[in-house]
C-alpha atoms as a PDB file:
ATOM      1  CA  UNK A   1      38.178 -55.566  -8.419  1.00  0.00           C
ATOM      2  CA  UNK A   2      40.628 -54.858 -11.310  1.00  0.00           C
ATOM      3  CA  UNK A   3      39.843 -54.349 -14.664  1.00  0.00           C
ATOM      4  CA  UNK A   4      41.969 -54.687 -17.814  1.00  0.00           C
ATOM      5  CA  UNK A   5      41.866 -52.686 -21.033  1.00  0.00           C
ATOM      6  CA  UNK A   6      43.050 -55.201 -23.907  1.00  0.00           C
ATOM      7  CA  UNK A   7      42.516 -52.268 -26.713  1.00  0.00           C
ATOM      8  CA  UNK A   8      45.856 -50.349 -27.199  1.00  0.00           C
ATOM      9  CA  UNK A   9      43.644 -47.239 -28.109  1.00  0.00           C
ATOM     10  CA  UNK A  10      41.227 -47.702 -25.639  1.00  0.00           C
ATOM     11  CA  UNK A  11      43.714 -47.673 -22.673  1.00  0.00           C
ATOM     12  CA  UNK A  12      45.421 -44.432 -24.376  1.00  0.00           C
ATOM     13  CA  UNK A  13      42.089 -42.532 -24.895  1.00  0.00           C
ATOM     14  CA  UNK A  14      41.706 -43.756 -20.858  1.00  0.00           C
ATOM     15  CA  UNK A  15      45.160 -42.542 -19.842  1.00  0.00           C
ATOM     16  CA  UNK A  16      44.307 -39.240 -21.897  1.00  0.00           C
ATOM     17  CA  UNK A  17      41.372 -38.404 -20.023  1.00  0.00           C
ATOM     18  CA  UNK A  18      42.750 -39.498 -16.712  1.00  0.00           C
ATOM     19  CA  UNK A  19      46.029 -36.917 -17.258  1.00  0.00           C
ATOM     20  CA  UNK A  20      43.056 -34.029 -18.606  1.00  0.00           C
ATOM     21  CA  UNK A  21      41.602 -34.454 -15.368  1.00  0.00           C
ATOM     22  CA  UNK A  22      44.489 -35.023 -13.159  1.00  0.00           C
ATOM     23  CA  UNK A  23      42.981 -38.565 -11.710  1.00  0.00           C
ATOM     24  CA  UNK A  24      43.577 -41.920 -11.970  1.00  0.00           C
ATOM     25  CA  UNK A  25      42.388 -44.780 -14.872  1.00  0.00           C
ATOM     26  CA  UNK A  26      39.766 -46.438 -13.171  1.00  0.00           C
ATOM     27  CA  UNK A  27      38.397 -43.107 -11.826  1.00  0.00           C
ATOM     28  CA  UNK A  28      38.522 -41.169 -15.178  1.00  0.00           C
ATOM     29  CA  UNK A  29      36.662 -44.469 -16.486  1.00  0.00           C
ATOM     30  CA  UNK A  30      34.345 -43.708 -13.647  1.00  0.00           C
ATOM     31  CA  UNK A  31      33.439 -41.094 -14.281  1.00  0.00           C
ATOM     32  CA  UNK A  32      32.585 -41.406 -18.418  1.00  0.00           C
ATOM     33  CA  UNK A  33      30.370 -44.525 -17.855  1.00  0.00           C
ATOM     34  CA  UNK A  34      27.807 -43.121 -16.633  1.00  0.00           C
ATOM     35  CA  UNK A  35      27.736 -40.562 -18.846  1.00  0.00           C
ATOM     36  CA  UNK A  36      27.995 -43.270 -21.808  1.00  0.00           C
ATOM     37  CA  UNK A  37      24.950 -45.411 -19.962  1.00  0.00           C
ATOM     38  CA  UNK A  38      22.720 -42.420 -19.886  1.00  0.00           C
ATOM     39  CA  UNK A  39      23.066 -41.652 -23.770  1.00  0.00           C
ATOM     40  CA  UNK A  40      22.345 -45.097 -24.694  1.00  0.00           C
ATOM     41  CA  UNK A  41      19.281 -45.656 -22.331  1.00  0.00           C
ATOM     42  CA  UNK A  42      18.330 -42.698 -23.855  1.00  0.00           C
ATOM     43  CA  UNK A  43      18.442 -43.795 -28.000  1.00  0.00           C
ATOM     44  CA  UNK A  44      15.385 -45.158 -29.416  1.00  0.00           C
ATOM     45  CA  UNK A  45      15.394 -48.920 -30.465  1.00  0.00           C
ATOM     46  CA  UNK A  46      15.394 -49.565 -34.403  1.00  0.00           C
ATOM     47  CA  UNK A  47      12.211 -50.282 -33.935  1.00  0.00           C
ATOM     48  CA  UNK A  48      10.924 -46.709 -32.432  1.00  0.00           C
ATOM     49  CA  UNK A  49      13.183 -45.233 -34.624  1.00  0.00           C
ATOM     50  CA  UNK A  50      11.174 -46.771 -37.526  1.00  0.00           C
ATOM     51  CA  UNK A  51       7.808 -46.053 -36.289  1.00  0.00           C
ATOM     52  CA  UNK A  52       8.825 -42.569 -35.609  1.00  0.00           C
ATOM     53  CA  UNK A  53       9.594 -42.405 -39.293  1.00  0.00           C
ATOM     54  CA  UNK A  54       6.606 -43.744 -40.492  1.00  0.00           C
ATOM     55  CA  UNK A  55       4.850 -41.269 -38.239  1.00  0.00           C
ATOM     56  CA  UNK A  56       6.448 -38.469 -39.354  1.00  0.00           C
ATOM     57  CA  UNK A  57       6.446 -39.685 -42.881  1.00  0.00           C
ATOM     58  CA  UNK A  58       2.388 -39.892 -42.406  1.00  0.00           C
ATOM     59  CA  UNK A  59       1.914 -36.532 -40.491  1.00  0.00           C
ATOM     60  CA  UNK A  60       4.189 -34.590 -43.654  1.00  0.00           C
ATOM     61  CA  UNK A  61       1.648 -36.344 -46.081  1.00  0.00           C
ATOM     62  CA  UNK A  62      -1.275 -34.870 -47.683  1.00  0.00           C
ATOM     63  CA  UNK A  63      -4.093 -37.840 -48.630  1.00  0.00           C
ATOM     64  CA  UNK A  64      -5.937 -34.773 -50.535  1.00  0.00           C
ATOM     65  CA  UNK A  65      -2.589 -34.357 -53.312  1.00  0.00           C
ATOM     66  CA  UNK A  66      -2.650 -38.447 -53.306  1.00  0.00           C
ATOM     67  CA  UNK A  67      -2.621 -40.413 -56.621  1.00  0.00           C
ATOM     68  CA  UNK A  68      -2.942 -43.472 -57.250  1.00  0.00           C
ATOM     69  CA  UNK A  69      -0.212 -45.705 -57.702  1.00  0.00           C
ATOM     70  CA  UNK A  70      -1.642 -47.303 -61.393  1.00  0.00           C
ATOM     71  CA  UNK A  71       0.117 -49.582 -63.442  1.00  0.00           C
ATOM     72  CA  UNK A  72       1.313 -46.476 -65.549  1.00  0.00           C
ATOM     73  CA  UNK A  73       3.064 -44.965 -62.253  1.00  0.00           C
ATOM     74  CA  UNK A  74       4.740 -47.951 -61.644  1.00  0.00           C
ATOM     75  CA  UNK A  75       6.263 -48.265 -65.252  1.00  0.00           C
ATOM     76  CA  UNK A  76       7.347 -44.782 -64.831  1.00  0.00           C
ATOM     77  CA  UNK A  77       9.819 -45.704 -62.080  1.00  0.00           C
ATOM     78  CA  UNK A  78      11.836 -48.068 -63.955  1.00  0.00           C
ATOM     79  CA  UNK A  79      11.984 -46.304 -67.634  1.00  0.00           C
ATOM     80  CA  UNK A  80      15.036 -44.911 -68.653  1.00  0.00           C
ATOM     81  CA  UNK A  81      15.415 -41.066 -67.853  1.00  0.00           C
END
Protein backbone atom coordinates (compact mmCIF):
# COMPACT_ATOMS: atom_id res chain seq x y z
CA UNK A 1 0.00 0.00 0.00
CA UNK A 2 1.33 3.44 -1.10
CA UNK A 3 1.45 6.37 0.79
CA UNK A 4 1.69 10.03 -0.26
CA UNK A 5 3.44 12.93 1.43
CA UNK A 6 1.32 16.18 0.48
CA UNK A 7 3.84 18.50 2.72
CA UNK A 8 6.69 19.85 0.45
CA UNK A 9 8.92 19.85 3.68
CA UNK A 10 7.81 16.80 4.95
CA UNK A 11 8.72 14.73 1.81
CA UNK A 12 12.27 16.65 1.79
CA UNK A 13 13.02 16.02 5.54
CA UNK A 14 11.88 12.14 4.27
CA UNK A 15 14.14 12.14 1.22
CA UNK A 16 16.94 13.63 3.63
CA UNK A 17 16.88 10.90 5.96
CA UNK A 18 16.39 8.24 3.36
CA UNK A 19 19.84 9.59 1.37
CA UNK A 20 21.61 9.78 5.35
CA UNK A 21 20.87 6.29 5.53
CA UNK A 22 21.31 5.10 2.08
CA UNK A 23 17.52 3.49 1.90
CA UNK A 24 14.52 4.14 0.42
CA UNK A 25 11.33 6.72 1.50
CA UNK A 26 9.00 4.42 2.83
CA UNK A 27 11.78 2.51 4.67
CA UNK A 28 13.54 5.61 6.19
CA UNK A 29 9.78 6.50 7.25
CA UNK A 30 9.88 3.05 8.70
CA UNK A 31 12.06 3.22 10.51
CA UNK A 32 11.35 6.91 12.46
CA UNK A 33 7.72 5.91 13.32
CA UNK A 34 8.30 3.88 15.69
CA UNK A 35 10.63 5.80 17.21
CA UNK A 36 8.03 8.87 17.06
CA UNK A 37 5.11 6.33 18.58
CA UNK A 38 7.26 5.39 21.48
CA UNK A 39 7.96 9.14 22.60
CA UNK A 40 4.43 10.02 22.47
CA UNK A 41 3.03 6.88 24.34
CA UNK A 42 5.49 7.86 26.57
CA UNK A 43 4.34 11.90 27.40
CA UNK A 44 2.04 12.41 30.17
CA UNK A 45 -1.57 13.65 29.33
CA UNK A 46 -2.32 17.44 30.34
CA UNK A 47 -3.97 16.08 32.85
CA UNK A 48 -0.93 14.03 34.64
CA UNK A 49 1.10 16.71 33.73
CA UNK A 50 -1.09 18.96 35.96
CA UNK A 51 -1.41 16.72 38.83
CA UNK A 52 2.24 16.15 38.78
CA UNK A 53 2.50 19.88 39.27
CA UNK A 54 0.26 20.20 41.92
CA UNK A 55 2.14 17.37 43.57
CA UNK A 56 5.26 18.74 43.33
CA UNK A 57 3.98 22.17 44.04
CA UNK A 58 2.53 20.50 47.49
CA UNK A 59 5.64 18.32 48.36
CA UNK A 60 8.08 21.89 47.88
CA UNK A 61 5.54 23.55 50.37
CA UNK A 62 5.97 24.09 53.95
CA UNK A 63 2.24 24.33 55.87
CA UNK A 64 4.51 25.39 59.05
CA UNK A 65 5.85 29.02 57.02
CA UNK A 66 1.95 29.25 55.81
CA UNK A 67 -0.02 32.54 56.20
CA UNK A 68 -3.05 33.24 55.75
CA UNK A 69 -4.34 34.64 52.74
CA UNK A 70 -6.43 37.82 54.67
CA UNK A 71 -8.12 40.44 53.01
CA UNK A 72 -4.87 42.61 53.54
CA UNK A 73 -2.77 39.91 51.41
CA UNK A 74 -5.06 40.02 48.80
CA UNK A 75 -5.01 43.94 48.44
CA UNK A 76 -1.35 43.64 48.40
CA UNK A 77 -1.36 41.83 45.05
CA UNK A 78 -3.04 44.38 43.08
CA UNK A 79 -1.45 47.81 44.62
CA UNK A 80 0.79 49.61 42.61
CA UNK A 81 4.58 48.72 43.20
Amino acid sequence: MAFHIKKPETDELARKAAALKKIGVTAAMHAALPHKLAREQGKLSLVELGVQFCRDLRARGNPHRAQPADMAFRDGLYEDA
